[in-house]
N, C-alpha and C. Protein backbone atom coordinates (compact mmCIF):
# COMPACT_ATOMS: atom_id res chain seq x y z
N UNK A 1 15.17 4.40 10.38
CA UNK A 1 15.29 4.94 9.04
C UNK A 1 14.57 6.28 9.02
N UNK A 2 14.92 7.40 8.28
CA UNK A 2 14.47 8.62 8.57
C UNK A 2 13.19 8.30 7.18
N UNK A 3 12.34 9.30 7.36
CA UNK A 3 11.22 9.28 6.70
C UNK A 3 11.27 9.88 5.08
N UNK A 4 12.51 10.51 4.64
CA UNK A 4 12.96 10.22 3.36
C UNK A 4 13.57 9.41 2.69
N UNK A 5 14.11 8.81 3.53
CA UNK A 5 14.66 7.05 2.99
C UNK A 5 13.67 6.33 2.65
N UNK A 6 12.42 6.01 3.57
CA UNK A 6 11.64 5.13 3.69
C UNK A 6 10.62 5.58 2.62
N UNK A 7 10.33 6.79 2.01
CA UNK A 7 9.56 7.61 0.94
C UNK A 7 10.43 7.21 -0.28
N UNK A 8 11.41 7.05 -0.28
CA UNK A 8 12.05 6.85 -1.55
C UNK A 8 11.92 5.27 -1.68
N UNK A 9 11.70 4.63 -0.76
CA UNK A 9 11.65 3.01 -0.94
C UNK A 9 10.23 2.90 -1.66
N UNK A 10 9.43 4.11 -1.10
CA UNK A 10 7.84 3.53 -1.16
C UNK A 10 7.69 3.96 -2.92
N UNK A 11 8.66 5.16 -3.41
CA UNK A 11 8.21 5.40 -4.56
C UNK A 11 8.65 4.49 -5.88
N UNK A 12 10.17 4.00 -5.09
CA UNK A 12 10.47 2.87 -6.16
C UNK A 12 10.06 1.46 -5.90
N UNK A 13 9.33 1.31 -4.99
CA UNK A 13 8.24 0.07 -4.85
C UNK A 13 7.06 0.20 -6.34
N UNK A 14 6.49 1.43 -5.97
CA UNK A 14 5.54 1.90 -7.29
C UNK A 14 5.86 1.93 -8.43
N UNK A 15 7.34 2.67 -8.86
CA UNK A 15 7.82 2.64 -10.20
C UNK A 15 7.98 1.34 -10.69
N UNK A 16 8.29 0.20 -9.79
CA UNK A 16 8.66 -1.31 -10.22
C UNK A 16 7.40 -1.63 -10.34
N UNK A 17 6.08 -1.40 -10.04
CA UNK A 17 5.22 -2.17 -10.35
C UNK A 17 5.05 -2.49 -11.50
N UNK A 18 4.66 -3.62 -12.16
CA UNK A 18 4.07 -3.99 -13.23
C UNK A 18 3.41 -3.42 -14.19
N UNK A 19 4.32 -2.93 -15.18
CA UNK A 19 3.89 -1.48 -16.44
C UNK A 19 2.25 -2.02 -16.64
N UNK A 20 1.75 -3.24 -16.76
CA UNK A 20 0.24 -3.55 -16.75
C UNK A 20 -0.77 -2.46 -15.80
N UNK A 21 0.09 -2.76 -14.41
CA UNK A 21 -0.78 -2.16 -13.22
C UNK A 21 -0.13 -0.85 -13.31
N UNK A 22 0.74 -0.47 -13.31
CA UNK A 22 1.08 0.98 -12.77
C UNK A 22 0.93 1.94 -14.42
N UNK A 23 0.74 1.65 -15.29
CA UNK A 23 0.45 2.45 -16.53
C UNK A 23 -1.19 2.43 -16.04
N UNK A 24 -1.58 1.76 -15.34
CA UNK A 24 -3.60 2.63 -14.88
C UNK A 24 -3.84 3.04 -13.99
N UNK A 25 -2.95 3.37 -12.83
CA UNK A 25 -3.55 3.83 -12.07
C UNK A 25 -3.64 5.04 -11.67
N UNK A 26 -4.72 5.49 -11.80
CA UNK A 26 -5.03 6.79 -11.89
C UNK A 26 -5.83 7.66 -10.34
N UNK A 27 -5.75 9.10 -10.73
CA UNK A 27 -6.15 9.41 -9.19
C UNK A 27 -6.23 8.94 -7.86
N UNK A 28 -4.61 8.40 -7.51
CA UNK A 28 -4.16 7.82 -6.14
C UNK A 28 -3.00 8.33 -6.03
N UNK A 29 -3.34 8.80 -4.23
CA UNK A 29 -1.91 8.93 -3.60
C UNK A 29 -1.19 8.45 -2.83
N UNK A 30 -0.06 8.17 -3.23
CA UNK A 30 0.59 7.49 -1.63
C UNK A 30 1.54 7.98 -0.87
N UNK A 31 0.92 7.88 0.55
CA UNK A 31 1.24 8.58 1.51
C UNK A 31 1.79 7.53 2.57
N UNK A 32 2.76 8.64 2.88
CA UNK A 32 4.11 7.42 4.26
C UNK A 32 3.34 8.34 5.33
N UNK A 33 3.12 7.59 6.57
CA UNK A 33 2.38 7.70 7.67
C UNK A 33 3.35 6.94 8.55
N UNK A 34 3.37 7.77 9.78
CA UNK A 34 4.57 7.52 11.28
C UNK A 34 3.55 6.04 11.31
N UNK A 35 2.21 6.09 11.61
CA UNK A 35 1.30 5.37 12.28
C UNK A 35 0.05 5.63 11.92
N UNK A 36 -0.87 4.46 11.83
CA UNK A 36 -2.08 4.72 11.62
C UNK A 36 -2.81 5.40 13.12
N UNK A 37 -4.22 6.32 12.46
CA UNK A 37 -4.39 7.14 13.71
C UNK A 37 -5.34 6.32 14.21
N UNK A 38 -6.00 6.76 15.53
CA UNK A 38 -7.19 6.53 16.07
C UNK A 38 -8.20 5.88 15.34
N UNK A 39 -8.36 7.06 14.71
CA UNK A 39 -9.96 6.91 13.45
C UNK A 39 -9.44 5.31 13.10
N UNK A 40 -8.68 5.33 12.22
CA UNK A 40 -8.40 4.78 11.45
C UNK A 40 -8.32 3.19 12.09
N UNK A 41 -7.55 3.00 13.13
CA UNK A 41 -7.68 1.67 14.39
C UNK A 41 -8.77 1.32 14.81
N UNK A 42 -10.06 2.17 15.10
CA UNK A 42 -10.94 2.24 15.24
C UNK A 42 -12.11 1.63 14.06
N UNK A 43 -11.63 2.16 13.20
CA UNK A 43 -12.63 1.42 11.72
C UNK A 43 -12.10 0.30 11.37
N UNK A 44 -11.38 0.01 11.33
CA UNK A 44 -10.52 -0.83 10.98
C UNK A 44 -10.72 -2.23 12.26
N UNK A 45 -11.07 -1.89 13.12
CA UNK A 45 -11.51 -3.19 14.25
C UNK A 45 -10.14 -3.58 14.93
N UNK A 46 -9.07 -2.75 14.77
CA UNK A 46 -7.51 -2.90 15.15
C UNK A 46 -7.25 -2.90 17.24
N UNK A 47 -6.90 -3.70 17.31
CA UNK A 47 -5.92 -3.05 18.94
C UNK A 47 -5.29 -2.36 18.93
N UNK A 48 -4.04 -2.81 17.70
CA UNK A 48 -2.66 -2.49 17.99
C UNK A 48 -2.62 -1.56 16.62
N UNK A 49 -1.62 -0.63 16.66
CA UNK A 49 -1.07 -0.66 15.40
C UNK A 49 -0.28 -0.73 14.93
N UNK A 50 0.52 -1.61 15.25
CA UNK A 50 1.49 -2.85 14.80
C UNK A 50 0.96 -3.72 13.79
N UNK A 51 -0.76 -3.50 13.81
CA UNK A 51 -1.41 -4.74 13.11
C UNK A 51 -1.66 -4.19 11.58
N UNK A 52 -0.94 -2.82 11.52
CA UNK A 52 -1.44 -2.48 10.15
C UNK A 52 -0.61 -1.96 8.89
N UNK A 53 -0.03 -2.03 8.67
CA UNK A 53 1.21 -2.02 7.92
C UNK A 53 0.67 -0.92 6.17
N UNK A 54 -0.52 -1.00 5.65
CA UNK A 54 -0.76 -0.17 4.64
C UNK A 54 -2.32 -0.20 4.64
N UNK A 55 -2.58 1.26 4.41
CA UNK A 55 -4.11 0.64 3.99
C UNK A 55 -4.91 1.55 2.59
N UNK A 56 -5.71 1.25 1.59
CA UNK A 56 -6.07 1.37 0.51
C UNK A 56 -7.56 2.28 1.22
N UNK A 57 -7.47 3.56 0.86
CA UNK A 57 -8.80 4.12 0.80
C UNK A 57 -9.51 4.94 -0.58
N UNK A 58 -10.48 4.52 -0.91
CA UNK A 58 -11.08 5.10 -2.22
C UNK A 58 -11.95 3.91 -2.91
N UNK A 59 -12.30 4.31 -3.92
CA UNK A 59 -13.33 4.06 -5.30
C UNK A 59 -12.21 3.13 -5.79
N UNK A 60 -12.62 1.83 -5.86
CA UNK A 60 -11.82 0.75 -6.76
C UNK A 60 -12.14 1.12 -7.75
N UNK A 61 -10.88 0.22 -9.08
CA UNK A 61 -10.88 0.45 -10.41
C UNK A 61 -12.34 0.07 -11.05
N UNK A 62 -12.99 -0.95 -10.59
CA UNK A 62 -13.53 -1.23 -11.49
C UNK A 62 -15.41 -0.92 -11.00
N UNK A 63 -15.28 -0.29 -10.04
CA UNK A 63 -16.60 0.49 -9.13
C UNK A 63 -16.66 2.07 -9.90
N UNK A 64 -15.49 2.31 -10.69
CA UNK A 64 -15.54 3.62 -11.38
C UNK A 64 -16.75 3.92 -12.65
N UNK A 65 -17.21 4.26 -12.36
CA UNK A 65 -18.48 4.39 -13.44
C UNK A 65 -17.96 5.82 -14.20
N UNK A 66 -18.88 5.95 -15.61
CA UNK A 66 -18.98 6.90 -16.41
C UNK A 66 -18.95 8.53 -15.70
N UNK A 67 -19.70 8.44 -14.96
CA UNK A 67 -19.80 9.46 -14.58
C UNK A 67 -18.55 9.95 -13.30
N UNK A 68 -17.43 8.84 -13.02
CA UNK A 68 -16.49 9.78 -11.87
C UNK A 68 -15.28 10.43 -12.55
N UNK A 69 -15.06 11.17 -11.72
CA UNK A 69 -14.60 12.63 -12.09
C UNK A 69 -14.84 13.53 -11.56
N UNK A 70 -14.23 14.19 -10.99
CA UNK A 70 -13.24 15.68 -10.00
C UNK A 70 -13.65 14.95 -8.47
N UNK A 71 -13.00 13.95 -8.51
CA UNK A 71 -12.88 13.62 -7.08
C UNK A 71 -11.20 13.84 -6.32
N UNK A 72 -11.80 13.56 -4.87
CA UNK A 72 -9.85 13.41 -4.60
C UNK A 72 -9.37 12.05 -4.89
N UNK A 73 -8.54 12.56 -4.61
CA UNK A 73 -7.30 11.01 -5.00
C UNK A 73 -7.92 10.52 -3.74
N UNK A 74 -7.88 8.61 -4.42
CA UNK A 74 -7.62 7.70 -3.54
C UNK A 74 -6.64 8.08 -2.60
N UNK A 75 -6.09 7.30 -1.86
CA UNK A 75 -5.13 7.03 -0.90
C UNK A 75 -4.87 5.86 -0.73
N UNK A 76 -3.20 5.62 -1.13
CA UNK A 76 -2.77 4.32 -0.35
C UNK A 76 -1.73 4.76 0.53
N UNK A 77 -2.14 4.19 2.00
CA UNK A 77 -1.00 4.70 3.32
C UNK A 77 0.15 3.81 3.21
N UNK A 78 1.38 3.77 3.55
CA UNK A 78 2.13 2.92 3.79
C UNK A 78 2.47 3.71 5.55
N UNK A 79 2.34 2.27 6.40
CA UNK A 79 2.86 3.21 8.09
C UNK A 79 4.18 2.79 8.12
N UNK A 80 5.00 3.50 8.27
CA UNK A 80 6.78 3.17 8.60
C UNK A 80 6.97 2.82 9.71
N UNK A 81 6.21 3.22 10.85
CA UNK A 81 7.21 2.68 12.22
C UNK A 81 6.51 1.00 12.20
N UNK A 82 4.72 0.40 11.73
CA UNK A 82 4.75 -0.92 12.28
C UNK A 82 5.40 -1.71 11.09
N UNK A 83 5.74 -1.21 9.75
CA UNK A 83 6.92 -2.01 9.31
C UNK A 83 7.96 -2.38 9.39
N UNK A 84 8.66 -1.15 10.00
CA UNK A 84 10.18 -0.86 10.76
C UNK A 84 10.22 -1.89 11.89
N UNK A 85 8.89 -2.21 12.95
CA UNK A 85 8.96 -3.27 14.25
C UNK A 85 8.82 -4.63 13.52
N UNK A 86 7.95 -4.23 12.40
CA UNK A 86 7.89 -5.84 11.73
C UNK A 86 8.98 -6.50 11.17
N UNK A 87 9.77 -5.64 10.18
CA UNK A 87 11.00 -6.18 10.21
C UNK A 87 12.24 -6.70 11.08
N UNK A 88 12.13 -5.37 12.00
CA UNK A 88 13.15 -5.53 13.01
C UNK A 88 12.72 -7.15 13.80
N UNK A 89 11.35 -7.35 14.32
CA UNK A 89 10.74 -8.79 14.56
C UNK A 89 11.62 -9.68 14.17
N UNK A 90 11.42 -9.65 12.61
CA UNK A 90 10.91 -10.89 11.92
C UNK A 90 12.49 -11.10 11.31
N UNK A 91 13.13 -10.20 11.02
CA UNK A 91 14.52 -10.29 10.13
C UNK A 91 14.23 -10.00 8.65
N UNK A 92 13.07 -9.38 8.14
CA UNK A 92 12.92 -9.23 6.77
C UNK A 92 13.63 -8.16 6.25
N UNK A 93 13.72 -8.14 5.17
CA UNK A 93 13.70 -6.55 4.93
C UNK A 93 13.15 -5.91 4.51
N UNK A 94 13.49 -4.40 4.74
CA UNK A 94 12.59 -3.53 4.46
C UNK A 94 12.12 -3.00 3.19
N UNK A 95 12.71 -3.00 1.95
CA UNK A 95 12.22 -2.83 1.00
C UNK A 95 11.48 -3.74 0.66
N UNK A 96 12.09 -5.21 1.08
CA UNK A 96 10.96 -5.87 0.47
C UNK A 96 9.37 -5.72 0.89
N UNK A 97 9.57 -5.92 2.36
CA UNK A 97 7.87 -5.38 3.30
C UNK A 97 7.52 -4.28 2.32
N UNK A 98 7.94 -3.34 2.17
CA UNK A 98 7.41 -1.90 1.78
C UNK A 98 6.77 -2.26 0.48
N UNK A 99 7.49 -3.25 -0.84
CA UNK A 99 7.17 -3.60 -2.13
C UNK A 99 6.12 -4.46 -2.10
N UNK A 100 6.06 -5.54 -1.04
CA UNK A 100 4.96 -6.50 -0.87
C UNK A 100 3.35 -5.47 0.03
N UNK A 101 3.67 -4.33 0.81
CA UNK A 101 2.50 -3.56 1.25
C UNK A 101 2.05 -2.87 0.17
N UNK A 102 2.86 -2.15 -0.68
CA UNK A 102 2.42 -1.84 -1.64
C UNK A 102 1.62 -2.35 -3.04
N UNK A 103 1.99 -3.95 -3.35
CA UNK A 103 1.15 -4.23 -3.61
C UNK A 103 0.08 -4.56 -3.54
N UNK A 104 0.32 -5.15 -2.62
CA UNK A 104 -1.29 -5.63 -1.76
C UNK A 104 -2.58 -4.31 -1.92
N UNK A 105 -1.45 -3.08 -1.32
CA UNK A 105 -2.66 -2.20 -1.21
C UNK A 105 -3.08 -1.86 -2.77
N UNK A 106 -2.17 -1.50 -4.13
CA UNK A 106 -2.65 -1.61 -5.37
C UNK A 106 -3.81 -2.66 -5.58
N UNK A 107 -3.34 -3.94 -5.21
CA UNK A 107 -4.48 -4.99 -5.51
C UNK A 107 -5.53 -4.13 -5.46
N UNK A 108 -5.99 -3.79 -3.73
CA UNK A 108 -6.82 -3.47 -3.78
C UNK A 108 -7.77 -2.32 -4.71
N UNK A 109 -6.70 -1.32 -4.88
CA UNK A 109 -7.39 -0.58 -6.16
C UNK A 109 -8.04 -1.20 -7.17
N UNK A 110 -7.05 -2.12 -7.88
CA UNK A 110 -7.44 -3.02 -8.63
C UNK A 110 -8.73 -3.91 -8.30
N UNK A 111 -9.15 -4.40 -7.26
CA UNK A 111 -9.89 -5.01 -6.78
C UNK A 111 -9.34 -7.18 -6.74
N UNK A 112 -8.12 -6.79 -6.49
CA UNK A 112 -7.75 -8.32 -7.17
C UNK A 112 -7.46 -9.15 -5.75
N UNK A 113 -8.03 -10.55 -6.22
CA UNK A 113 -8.16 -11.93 -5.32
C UNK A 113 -6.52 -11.64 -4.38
N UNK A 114 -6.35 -11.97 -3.18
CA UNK A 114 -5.36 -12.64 -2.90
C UNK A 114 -4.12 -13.44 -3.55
N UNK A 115 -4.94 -14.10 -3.95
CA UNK A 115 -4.20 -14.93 -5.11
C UNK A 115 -3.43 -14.65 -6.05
N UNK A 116 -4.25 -13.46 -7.00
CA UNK A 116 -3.62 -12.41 -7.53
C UNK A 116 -2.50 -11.78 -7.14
N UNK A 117 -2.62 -11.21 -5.85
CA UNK A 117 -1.90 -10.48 -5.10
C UNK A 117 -0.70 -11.30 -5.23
N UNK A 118 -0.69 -12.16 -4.78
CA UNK A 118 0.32 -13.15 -4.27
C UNK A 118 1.37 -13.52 -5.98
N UNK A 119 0.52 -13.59 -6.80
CA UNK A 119 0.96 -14.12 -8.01
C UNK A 119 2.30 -12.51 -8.62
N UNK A 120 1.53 -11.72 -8.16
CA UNK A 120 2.26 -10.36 -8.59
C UNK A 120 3.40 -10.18 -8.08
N UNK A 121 3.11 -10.71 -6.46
CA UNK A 121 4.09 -10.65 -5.64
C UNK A 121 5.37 -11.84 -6.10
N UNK A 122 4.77 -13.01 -6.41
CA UNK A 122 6.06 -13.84 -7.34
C UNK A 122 6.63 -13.27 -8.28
N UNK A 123 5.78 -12.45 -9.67
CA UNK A 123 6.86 -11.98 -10.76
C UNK A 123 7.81 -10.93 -10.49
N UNK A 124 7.01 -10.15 -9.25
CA UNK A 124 8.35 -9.08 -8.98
C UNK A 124 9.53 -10.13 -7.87
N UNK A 125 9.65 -10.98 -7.39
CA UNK A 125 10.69 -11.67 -6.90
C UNK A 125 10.82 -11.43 -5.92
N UNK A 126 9.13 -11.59 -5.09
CA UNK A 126 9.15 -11.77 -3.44
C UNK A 126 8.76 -12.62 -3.20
């Protein structure tokens, strides 16, 4: 899949989110990545990076105190090629992987349980 296909999946993953969650979230970007780098495998305690499919960097929602402001945007990564092997693997598809990484990594903005995660992931119809 070329890397504007897979950008347009990632943005209407976001627009579908849950007008609850996606009407707050504020100062985050998300960014489509070939692959997570070095650094990043490295902090992360990774071998492979096959093993990493999105990852959430920044100030959670609710760690935001009074005083933040003029920072950069969060970052949420989505990596296209270990989703692209994960699917190809597994037989899933790809929008869906991309809608289910994406939430997960929101959770994390949010700061929300698994559980949560998972529950979000039922009302959107994964």
């Amino acid at each position: 899949m070329d890397q504007r296909a897979f950008e347009r999946l990632v943005g209407e993953s976001v627009e579908t989110l849950p007008a609850r969650f996606r009407t707050l979230i504020e100062n985050v970007a998300f960014i489509v990545e070939q692959w997570p780098d070095d650094e990043t495998m490295e902090e992360m305690g990774l071998d492979s990076p096959y093993d990493l499919l999105g990852l959430y960097r920044g100030i959670p929602l609710e760690e935001r105190g009074f005083s933040y402001g003029n920072q950069l945007p969060d970052t949420i990564s989505i990596y296209q090629k270990p989703i692209e092997v994960y699917c190809r693997d597994t037989g899933e598809d790809i929008a869906v992987v991309i809608k289910e990484t994406v939430i997960h990594e929101v959770g994390h903005y949010f700061s929300l349980s698994d559980e949560e995660m998972e529950r979000i992931e039922h009302e959107a119809g994964l």
